[in-house]
Each structure stands twice: as C-alpha cells, then as structure tokens.
C-alpha atoms as a PDB file:
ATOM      1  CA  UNK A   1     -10.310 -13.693  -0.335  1.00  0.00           C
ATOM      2  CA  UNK A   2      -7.146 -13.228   2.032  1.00  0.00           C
ATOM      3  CA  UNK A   3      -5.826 -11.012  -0.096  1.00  0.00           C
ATOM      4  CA  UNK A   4      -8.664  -8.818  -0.369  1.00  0.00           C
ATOM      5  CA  UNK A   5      -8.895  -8.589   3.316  1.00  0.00           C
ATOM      6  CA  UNK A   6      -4.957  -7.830   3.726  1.00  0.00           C
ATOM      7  CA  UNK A   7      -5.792  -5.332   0.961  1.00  0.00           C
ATOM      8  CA  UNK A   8      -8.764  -3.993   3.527  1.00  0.00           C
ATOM      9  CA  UNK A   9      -6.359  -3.979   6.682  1.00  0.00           C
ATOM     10  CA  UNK A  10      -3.556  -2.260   4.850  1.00  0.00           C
ATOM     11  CA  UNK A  11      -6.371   0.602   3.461  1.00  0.00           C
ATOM     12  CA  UNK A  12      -7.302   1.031   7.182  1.00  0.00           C
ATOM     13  CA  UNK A  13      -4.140   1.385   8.631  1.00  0.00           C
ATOM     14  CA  UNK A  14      -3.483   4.133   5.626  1.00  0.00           C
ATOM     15  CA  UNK A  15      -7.192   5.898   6.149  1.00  0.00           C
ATOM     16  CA  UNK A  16      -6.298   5.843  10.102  1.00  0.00           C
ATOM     17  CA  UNK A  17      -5.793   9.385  11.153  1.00  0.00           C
ATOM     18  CA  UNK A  18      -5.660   9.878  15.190  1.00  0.00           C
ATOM     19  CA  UNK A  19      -5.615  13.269  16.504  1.00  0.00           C
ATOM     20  CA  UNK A  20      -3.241  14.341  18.876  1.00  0.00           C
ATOM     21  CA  UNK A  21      -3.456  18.189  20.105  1.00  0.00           C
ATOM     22  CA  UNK A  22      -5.313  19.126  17.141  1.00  0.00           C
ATOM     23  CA  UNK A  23      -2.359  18.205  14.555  1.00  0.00           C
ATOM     24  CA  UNK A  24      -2.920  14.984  12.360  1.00  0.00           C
ATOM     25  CA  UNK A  25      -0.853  12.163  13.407  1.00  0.00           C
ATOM     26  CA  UNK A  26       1.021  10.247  10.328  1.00  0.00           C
ATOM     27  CA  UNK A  27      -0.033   7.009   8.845  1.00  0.00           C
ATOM     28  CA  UNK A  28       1.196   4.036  10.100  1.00  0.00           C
ATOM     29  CA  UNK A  29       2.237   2.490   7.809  1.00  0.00           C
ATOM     30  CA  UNK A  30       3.328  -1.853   7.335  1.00  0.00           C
ATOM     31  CA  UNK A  31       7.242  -2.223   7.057  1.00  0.00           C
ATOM     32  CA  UNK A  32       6.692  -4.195   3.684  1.00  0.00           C
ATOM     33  CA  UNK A  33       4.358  -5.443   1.800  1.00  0.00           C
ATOM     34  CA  UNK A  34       4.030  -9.040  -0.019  1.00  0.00           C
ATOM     35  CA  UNK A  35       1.924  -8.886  -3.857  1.00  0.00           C
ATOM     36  CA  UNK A  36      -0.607 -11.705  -3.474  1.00  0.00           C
ATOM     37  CA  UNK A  37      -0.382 -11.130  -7.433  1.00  0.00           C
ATOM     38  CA  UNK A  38       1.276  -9.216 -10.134  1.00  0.00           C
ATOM     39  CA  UNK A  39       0.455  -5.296 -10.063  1.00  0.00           C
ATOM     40  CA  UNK A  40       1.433  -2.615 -12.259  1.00  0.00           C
ATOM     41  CA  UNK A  41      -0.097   1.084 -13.288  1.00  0.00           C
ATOM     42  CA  UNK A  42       1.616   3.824 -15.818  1.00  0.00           C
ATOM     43  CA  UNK A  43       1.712   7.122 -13.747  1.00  0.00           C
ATOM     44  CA  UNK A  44       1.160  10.227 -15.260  1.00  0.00           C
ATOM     45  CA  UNK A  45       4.583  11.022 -16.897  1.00  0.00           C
ATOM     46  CA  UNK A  46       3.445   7.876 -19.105  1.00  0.00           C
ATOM     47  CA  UNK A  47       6.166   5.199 -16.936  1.00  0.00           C
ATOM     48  CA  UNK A  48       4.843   1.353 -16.265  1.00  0.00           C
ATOM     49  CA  UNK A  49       5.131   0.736 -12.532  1.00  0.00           C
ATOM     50  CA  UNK A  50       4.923  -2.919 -12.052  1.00  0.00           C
ATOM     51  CA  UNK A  51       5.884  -5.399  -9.451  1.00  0.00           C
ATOM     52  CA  UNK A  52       5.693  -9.460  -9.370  1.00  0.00           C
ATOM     53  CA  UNK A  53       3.528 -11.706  -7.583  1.00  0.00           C
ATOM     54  CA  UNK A  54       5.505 -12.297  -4.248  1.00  0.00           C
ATOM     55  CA  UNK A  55       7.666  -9.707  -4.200  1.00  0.00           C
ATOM     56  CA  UNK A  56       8.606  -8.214  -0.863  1.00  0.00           C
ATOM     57  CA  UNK A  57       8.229  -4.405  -1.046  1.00  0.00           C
ATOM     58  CA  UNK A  58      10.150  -2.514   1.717  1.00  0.00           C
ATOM     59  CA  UNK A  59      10.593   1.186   0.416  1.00  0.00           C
ATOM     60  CA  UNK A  60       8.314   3.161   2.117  1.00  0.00           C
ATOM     61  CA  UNK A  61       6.999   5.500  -0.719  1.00  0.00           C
ATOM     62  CA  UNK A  62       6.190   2.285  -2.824  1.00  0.00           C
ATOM     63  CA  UNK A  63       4.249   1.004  -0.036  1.00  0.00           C
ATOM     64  CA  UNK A  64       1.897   3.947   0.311  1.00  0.00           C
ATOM     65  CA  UNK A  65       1.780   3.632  -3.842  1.00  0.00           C
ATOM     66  CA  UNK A  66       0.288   0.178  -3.560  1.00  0.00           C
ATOM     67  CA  UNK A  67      -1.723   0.856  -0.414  1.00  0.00           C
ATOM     68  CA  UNK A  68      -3.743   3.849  -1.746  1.00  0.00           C
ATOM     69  CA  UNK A  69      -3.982   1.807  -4.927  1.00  0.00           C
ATOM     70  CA  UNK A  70      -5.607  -1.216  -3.225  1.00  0.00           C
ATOM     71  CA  UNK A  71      -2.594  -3.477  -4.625  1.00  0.00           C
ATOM     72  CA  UNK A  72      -3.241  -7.493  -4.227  1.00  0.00           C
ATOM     73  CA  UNK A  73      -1.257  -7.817  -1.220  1.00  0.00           C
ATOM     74  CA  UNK A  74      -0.816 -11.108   1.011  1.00  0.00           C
END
C-alpha cells in the first residue's frame, strides 16, 4: 500500500502543470527515486529496461521513465 501511494504522489507531481504567463511550467520532478520492487519494460527498439528492488535512481530521464510508467516506488 505505501508504495502505491508513493507511486500516486510521484504521478501527481509529474501530471502537475502550473501556468505561469500563459507558458506551461516544467514538471517537478523527485531527485531520485527508490523501487519498492523489481521493474523492467522492453521499449520499442526491442531493449529490456529493468531495475532492482531498492535501487536508488538519480538520472533524471529514468525518473520520468518510471514515473509515467507508474513504477513500484518507495
């Protein structure tokens, strides 16, 4: 159940787009995200993504990956 509602946060902060002057603002995004448990997709070139249960992700293009993905994150 935490997971799921870290999972919920983390989708928020992603879906969370304030307005300033008429020109979107960007997504806040977390500095890193911690998999609650493991996680892994094959993209469309055919390549297995995968991390590990409790692995610390800090790059921020892997972040946005398992945030608009709904990853299991703690």
């Amino acid at each position: 159940m935490v997971a799921a509602t870290a999972a919920a946060k983390a989708q928020a902060v992603a879906n969370a787009s304030v307005k300033m002057n008429g020109d979107p603002m960007p997504a806040i995004l977390p500095s890193s995200v911690t998999l609650s448990e493991p996680y892994g997709f094959y993209d469309d070139d055919g390549v297995m993504n995968m991390w590990q249960v409790g692995q610390v992700v800090t790059d921020p293009d892997e972040i946005l990956i398992l945030i608009e993905r709904s990853a299991p994150a703690a």
